[in-house]
PDB file of N, CA and C in Angstrom:
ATOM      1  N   UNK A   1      66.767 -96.783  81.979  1.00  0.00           N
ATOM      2  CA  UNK A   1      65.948 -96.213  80.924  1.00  0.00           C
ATOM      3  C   UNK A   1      64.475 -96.346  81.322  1.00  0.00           C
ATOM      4  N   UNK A   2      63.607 -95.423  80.910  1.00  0.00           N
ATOM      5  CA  UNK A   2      62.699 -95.716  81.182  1.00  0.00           C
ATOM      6  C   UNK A   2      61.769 -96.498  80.679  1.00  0.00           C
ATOM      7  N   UNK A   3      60.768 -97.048  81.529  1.00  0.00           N
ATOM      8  CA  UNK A   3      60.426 -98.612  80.895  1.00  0.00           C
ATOM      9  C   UNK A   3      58.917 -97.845  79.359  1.00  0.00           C
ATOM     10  N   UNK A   4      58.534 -96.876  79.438  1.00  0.00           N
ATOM     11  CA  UNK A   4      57.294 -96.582  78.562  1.00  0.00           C
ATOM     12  C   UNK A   4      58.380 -95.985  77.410  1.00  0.00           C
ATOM     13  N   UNK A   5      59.007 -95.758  77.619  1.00  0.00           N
ATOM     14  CA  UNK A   5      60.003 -95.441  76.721  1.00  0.00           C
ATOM     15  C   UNK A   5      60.478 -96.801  75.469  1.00  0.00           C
ATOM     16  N   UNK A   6      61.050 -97.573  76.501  1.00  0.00           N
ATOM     17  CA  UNK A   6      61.903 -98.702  76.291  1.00  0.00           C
ATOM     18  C   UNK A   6      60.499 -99.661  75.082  1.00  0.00           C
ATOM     19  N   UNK A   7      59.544 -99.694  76.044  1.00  0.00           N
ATOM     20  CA  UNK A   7      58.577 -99.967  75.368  1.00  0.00           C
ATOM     21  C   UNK A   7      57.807 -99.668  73.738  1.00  0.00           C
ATOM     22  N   UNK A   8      57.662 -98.428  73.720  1.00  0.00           N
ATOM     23  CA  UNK A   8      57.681 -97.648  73.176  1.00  0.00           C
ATOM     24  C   UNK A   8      58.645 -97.523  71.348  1.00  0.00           C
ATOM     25  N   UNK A   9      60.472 -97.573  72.119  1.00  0.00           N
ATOM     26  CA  UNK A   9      61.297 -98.110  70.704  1.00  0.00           C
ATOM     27  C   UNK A   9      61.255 -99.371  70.087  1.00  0.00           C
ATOM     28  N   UNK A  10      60.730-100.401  71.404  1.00  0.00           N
ATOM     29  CA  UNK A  10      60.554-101.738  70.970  1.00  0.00           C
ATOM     30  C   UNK A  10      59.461-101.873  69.909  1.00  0.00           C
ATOM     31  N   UNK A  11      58.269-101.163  69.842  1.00  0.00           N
ATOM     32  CA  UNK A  11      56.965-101.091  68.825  1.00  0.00           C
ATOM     33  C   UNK A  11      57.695-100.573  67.808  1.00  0.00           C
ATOM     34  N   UNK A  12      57.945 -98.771  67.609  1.00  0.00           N
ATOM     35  CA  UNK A  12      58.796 -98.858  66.606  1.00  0.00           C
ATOM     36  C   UNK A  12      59.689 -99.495  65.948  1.00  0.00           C
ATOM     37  N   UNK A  13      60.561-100.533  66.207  1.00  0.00           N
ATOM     38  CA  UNK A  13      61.123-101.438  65.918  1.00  0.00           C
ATOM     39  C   UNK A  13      60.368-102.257  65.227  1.00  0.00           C
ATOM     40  N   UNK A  14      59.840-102.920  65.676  1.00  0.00           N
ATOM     41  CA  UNK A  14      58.761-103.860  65.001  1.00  0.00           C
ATOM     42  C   UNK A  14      58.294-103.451  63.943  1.00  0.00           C
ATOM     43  N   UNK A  15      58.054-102.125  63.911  1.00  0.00           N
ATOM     44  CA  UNK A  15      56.896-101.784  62.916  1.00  0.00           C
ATOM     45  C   UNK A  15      58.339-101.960  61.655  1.00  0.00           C
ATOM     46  N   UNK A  16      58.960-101.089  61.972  1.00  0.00           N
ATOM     47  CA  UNK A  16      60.212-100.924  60.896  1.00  0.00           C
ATOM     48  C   UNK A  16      61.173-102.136  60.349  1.00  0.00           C
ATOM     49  N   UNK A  17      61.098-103.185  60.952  1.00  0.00           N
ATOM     50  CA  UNK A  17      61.384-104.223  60.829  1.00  0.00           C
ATOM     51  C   UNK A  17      60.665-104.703  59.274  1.00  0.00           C
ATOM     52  N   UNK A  18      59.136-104.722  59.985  1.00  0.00           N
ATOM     53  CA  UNK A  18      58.223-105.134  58.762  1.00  0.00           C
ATOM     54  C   UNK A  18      58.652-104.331  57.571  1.00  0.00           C
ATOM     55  N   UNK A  19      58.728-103.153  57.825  1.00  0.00           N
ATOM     56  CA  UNK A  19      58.941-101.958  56.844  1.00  0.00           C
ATOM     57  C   UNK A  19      60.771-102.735  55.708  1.00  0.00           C
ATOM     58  N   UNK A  20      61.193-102.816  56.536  1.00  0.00           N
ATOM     59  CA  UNK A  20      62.649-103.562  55.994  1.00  0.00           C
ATOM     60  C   UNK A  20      62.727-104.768  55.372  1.00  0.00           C
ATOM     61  N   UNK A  21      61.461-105.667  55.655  1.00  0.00           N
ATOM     62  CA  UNK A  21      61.276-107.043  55.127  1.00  0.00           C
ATOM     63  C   UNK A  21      60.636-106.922  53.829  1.00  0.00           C
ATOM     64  N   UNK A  22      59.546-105.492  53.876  1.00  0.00           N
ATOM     65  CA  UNK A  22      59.014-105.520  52.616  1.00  0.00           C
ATOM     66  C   UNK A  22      60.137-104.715  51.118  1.00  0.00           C
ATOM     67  N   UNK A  23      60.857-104.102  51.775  1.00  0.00           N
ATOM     68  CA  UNK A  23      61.923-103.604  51.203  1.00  0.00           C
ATOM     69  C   UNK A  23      62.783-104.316  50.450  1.00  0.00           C
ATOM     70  N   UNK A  24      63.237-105.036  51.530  1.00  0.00           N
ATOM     71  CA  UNK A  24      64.428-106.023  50.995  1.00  0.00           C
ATOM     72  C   UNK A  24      64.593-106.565  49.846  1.00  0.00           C
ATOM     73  N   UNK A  25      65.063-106.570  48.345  1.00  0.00           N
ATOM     74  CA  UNK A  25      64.785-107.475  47.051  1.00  0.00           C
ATOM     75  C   UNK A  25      65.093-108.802  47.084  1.00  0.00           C
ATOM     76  N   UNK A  26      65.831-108.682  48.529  1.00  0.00           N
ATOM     77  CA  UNK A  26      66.670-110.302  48.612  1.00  0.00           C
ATOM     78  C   UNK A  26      66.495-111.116  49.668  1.00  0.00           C
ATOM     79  N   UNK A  27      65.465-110.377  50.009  1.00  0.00           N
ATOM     80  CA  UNK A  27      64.872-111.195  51.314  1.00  0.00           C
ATOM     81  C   UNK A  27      64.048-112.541  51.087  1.00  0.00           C
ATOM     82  N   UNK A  28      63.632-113.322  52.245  1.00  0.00           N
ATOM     83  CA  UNK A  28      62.704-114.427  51.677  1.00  0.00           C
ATOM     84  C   UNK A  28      61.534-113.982  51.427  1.00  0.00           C
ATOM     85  N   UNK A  29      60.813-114.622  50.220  1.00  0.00           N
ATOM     86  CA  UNK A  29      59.817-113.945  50.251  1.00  0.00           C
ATOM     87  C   UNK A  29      58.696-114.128  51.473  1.00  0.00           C
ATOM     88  N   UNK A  30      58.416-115.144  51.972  1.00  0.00           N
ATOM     89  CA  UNK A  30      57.486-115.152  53.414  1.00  0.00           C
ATOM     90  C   UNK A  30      58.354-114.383  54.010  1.00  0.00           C
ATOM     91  N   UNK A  31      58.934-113.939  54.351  1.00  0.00           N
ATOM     92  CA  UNK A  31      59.016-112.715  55.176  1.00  0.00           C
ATOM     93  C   UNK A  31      58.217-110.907  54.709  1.00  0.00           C
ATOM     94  N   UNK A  32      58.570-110.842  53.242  1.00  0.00           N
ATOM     95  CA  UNK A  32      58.100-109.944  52.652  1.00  0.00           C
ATOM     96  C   UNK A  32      56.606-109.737  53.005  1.00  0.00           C
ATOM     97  N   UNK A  33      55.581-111.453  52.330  1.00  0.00           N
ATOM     98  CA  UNK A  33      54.714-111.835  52.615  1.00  0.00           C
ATOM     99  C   UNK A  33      53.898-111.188  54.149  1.00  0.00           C
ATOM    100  N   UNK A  34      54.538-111.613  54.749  1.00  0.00           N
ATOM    101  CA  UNK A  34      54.347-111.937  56.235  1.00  0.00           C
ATOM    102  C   UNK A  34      54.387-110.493  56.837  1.00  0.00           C
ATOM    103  N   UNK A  35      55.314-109.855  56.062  1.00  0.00           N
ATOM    104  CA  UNK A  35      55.320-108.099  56.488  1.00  0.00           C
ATOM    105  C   UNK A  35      54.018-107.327  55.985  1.00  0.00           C
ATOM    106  N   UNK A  36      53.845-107.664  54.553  1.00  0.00           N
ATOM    107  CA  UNK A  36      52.799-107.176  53.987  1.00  0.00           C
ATOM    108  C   UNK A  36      51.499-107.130  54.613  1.00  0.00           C
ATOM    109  N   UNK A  37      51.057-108.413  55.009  1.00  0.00           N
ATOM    110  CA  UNK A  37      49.982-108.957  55.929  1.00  0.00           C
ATOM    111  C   UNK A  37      49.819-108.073  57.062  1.00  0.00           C
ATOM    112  N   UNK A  38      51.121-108.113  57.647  1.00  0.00           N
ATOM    113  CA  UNK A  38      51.263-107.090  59.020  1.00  0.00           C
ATOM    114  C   UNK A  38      50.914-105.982  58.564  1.00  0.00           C
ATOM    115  N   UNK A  39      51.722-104.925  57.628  1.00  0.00           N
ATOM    116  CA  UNK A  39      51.705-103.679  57.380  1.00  0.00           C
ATOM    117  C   UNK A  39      50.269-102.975  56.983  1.00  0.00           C
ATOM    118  N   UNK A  40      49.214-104.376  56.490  1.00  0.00           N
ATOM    119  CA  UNK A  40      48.253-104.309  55.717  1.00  0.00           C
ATOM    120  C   UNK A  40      47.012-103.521  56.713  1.00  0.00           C
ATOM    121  N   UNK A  41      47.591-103.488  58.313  1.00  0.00           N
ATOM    122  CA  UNK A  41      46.055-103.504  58.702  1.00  0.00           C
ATOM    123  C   UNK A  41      46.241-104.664  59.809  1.00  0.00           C
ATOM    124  N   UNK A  42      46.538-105.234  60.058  1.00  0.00           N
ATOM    125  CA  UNK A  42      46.426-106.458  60.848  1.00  0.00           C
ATOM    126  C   UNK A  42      46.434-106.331  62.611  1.00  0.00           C
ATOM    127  N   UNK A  43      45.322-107.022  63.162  1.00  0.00           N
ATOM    128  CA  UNK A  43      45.535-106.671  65.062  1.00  0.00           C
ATOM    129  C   UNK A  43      46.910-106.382  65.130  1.00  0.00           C
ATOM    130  N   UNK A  44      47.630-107.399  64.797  1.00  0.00           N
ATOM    131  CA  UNK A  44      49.230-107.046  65.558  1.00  0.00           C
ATOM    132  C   UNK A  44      50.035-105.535  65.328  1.00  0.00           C
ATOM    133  N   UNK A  45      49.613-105.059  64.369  1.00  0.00           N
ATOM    134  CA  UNK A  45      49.936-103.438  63.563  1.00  0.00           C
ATOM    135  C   UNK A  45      49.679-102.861  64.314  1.00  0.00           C
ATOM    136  N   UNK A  46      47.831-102.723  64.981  1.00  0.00           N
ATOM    137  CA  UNK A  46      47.108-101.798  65.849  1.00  0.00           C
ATOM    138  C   UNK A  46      47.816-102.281  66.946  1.00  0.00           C
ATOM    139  N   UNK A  47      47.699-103.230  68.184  1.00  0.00           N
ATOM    140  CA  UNK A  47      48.605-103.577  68.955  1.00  0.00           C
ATOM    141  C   UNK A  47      49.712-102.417  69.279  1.00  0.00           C
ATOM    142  N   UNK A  48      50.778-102.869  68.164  1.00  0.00           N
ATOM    143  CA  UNK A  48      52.017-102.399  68.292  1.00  0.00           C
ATOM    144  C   UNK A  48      52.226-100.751  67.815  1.00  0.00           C
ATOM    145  N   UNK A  49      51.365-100.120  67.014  1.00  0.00           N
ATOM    146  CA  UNK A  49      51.033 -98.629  66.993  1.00  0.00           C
ATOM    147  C   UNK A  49      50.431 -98.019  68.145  1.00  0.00           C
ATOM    148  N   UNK A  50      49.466 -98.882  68.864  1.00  0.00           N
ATOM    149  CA  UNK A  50      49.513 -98.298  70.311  1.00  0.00           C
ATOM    150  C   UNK A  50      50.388 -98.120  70.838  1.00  0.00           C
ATOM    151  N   UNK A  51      51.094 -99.096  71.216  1.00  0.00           N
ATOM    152  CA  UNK A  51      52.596 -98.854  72.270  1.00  0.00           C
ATOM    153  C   UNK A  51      53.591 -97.676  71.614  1.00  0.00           C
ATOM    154  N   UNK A  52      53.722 -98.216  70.458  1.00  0.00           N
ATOM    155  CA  UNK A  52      54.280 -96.674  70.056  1.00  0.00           C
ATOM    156  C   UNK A  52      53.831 -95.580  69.715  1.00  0.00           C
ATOM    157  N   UNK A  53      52.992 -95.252  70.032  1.00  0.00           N
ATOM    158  CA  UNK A  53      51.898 -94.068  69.982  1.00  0.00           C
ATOM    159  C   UNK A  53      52.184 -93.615  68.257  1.00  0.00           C
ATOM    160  N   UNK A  54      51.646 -94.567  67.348  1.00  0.00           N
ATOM    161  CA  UNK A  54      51.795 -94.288  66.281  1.00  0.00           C
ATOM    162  C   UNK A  54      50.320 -94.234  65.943  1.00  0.00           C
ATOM    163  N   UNK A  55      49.978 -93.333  64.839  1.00  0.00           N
ATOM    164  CA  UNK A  55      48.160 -93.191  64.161  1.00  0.00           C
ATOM    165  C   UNK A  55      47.959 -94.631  63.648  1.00  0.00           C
ATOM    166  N   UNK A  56      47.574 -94.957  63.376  1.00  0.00           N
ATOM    167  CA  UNK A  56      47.221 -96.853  62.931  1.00  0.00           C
ATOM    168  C   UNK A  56      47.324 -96.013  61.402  1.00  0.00           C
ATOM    169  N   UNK A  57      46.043 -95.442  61.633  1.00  0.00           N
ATOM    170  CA  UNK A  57      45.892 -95.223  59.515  1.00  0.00           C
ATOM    171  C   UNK A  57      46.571 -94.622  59.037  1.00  0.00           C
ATOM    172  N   UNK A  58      47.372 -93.698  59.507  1.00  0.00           N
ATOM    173  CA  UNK A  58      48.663 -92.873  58.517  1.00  0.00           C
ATOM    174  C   UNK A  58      49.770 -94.121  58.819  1.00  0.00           C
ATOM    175  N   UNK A  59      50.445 -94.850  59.511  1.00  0.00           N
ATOM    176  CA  UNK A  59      51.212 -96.113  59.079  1.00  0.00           C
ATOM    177  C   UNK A  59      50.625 -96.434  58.107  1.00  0.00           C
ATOM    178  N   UNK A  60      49.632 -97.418  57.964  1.00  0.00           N
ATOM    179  CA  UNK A  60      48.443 -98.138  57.147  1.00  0.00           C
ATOM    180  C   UNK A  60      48.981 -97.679  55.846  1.00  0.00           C
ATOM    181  N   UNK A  61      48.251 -96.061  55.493  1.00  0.00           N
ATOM    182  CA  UNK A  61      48.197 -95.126  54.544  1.00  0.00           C
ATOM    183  C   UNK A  61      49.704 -95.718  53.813  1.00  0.00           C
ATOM    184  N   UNK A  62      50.569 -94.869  54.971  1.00  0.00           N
ATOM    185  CA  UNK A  62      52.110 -95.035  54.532  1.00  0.00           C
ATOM    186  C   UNK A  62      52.845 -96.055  54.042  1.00  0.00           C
ATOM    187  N   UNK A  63      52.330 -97.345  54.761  1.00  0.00           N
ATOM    188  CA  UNK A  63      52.530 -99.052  53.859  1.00  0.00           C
ATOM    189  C   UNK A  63      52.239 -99.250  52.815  1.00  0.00           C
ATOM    190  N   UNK A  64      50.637 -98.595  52.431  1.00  0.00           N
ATOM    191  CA  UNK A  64      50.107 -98.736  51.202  1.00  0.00           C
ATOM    192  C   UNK A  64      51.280 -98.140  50.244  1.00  0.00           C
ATOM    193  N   UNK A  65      51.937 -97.079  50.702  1.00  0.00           N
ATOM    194  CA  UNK A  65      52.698 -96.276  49.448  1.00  0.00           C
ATOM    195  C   UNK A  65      53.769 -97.008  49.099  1.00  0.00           C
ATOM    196  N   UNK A  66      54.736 -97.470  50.308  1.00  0.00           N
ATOM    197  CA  UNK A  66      55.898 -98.228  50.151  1.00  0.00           C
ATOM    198  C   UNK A  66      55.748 -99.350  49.636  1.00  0.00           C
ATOM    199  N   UNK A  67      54.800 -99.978  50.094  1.00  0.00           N
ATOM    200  CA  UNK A  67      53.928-101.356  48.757  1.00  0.00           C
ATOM    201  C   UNK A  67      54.017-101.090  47.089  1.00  0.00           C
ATOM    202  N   UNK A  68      53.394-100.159  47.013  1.00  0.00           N
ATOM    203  CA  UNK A  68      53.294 -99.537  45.940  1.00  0.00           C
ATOM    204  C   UNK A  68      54.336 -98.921  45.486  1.00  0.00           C
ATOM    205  N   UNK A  69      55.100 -98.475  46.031  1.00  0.00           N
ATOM    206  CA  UNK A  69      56.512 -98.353  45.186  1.00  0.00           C
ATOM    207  C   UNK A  69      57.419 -98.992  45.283  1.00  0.00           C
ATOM    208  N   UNK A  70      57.455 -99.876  45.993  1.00  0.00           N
ATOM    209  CA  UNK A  70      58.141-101.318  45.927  1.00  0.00           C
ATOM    210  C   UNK A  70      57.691-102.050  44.473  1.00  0.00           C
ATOM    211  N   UNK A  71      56.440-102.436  44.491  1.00  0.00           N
ATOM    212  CA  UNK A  71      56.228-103.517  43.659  1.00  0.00           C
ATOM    213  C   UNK A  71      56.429-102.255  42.207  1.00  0.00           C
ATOM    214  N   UNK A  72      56.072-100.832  42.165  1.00  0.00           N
ATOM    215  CA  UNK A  72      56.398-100.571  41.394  1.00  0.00           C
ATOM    216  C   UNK A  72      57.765-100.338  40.724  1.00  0.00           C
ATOM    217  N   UNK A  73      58.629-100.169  41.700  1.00  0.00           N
ATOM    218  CA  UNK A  73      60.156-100.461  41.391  1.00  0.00           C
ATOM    219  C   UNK A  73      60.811-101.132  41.305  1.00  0.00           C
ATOM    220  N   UNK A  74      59.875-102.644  41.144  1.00  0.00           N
ATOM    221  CA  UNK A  74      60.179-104.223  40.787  1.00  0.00           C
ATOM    222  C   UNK A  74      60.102-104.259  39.728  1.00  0.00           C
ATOM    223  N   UNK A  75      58.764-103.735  39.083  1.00  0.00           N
ATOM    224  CA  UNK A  75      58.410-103.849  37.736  1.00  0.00           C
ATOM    225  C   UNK A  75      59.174-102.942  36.799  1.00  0.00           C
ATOM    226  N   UNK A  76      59.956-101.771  37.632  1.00  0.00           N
ATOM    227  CA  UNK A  76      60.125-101.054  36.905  1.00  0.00           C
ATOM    228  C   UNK A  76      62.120-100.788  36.943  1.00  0.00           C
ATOM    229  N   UNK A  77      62.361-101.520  38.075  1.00  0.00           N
ATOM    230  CA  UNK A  77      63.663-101.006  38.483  1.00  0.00           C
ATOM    231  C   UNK A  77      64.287-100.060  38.810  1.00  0.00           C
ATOM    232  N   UNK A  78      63.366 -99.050  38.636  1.00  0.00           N
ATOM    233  CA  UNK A  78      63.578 -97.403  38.746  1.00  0.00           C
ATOM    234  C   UNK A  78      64.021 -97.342  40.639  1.00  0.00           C
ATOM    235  N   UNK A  79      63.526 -98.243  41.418  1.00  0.00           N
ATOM    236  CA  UNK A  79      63.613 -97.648  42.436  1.00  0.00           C
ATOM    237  C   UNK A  79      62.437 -97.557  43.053  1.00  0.00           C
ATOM    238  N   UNK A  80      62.529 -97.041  44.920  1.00  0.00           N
ATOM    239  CA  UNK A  80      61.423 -96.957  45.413  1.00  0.00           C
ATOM    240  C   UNK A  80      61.463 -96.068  46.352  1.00  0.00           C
ATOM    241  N   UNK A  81      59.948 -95.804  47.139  1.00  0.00           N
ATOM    242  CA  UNK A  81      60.258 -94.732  47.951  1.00  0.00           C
ATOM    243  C   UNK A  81      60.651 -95.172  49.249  1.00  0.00           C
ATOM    244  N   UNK A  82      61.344 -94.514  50.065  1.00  0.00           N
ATOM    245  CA  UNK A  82      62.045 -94.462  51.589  1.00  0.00           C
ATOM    246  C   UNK A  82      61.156 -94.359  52.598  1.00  0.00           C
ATOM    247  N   UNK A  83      60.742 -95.291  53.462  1.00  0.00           N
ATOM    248  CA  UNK A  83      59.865 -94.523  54.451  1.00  0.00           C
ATOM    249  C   UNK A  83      60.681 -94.545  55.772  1.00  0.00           C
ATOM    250  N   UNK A  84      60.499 -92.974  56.282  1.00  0.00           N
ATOM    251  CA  UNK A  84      61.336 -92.781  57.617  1.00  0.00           C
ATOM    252  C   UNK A  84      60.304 -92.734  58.694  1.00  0.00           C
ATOM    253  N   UNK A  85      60.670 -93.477  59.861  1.00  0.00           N
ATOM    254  CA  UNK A  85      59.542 -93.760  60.757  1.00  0.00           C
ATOM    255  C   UNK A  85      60.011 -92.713  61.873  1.00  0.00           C
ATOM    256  N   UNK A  86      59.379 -92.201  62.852  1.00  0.00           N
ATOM    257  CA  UNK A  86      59.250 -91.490  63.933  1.00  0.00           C
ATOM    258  C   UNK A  86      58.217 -91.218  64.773  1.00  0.00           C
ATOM    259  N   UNK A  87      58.197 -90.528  65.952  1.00  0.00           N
ATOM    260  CA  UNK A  87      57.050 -90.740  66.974  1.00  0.00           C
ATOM    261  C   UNK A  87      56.253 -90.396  66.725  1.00  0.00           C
ATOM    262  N   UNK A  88      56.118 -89.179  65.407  1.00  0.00           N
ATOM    263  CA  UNK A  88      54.418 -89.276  65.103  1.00  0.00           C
ATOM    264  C   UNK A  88      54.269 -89.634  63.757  1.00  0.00           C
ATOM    265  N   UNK A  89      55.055 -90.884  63.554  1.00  0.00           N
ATOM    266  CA  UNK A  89      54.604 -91.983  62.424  1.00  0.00           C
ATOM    267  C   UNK A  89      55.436 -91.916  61.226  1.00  0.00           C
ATOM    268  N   UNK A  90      55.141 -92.454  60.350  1.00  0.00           N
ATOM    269  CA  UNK A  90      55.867 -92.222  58.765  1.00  0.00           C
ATOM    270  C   UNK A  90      55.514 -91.266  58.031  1.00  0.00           C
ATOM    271  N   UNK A  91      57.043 -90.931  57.510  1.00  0.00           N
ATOM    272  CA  UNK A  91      56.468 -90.004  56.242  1.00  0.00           C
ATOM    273  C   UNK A  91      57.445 -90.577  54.826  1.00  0.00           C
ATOM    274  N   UNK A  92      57.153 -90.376  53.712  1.00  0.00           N
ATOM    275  CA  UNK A  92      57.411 -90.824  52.800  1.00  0.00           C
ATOM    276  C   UNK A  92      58.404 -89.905  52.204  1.00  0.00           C
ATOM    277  N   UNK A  93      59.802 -90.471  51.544  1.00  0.00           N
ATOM    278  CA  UNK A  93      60.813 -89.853  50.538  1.00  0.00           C
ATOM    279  C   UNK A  93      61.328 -90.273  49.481  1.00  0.00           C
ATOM    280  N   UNK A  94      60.480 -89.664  48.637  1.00  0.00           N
ATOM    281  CA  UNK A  94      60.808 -89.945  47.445  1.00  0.00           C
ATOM    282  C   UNK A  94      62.779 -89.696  47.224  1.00  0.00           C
ATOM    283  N   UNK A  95      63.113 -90.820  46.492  1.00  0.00           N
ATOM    284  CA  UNK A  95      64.694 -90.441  46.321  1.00  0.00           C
ATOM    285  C   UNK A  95      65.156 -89.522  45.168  1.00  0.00           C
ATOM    286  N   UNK A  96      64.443 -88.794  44.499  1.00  0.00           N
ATOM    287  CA  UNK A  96      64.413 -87.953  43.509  1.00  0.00           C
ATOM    288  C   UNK A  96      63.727 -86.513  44.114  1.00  0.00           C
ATOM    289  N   UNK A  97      63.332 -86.636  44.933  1.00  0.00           N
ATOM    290  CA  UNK A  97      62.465 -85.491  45.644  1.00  0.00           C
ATOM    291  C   UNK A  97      63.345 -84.681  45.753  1.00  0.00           C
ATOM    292  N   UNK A  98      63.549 -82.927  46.046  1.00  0.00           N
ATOM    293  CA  UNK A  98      63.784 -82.144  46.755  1.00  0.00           C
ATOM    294  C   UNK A  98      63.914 -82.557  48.706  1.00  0.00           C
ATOM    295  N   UNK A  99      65.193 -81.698  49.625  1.00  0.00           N
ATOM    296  CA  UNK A  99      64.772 -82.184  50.350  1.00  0.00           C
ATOM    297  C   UNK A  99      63.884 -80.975  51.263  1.00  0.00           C
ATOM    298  N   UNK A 100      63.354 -81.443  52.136  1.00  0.00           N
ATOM    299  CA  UNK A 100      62.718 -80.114  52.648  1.00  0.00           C
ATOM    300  C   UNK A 100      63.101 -79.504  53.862  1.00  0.00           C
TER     301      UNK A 100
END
């Protein structure tokens, strides 16, 4: 396989990882924590959006939302939005949305 490649799914990974920790309702919360921090903006984010040739601020952007509908679908139980990651970054799905 090739190694910029290999490289490359390993960042995505990471990033989505975080993305899964903040998700989780049953996770620990320092992990949640600890994702948030990451997802927030943090060197290690930029870092690892380089290698995966991801935009820093549309991730960023895109954390902010899944944050936000996380904690709003805590408060609310309704649910939250989906974020699907790919090589040119996240995009957001609402689970009530149309699909496109």
């Amino acid at each position: 396989m090739d190694p910029v490649a290999t490289h490359r799914f390993l960042a995505a990974r990471v990033i989505d990882q975080a993305v899964r920790d903040v998700r989780n309702p049953k996770g620990a919360p320092m992990d949640s924590a600890s994702a948030r921090a990451f997802l927030s903006g943090s060197p290690m984010l930029s870092y690892w959006c380089e290698i995966a040739e991801l935009d820093l601020n549309s991730v960023i952007d895109r954390a902010r939302t899944l944050m936000a509908g996380c904690d709003a679908g805590r408060r609310s139980r309704a649910g939250s939005a989906e974020v699907q990651w790919d090589a040119r970054g996240a995009k957001v799905c609402h689970p009530h949305s149309a699909p496109h």
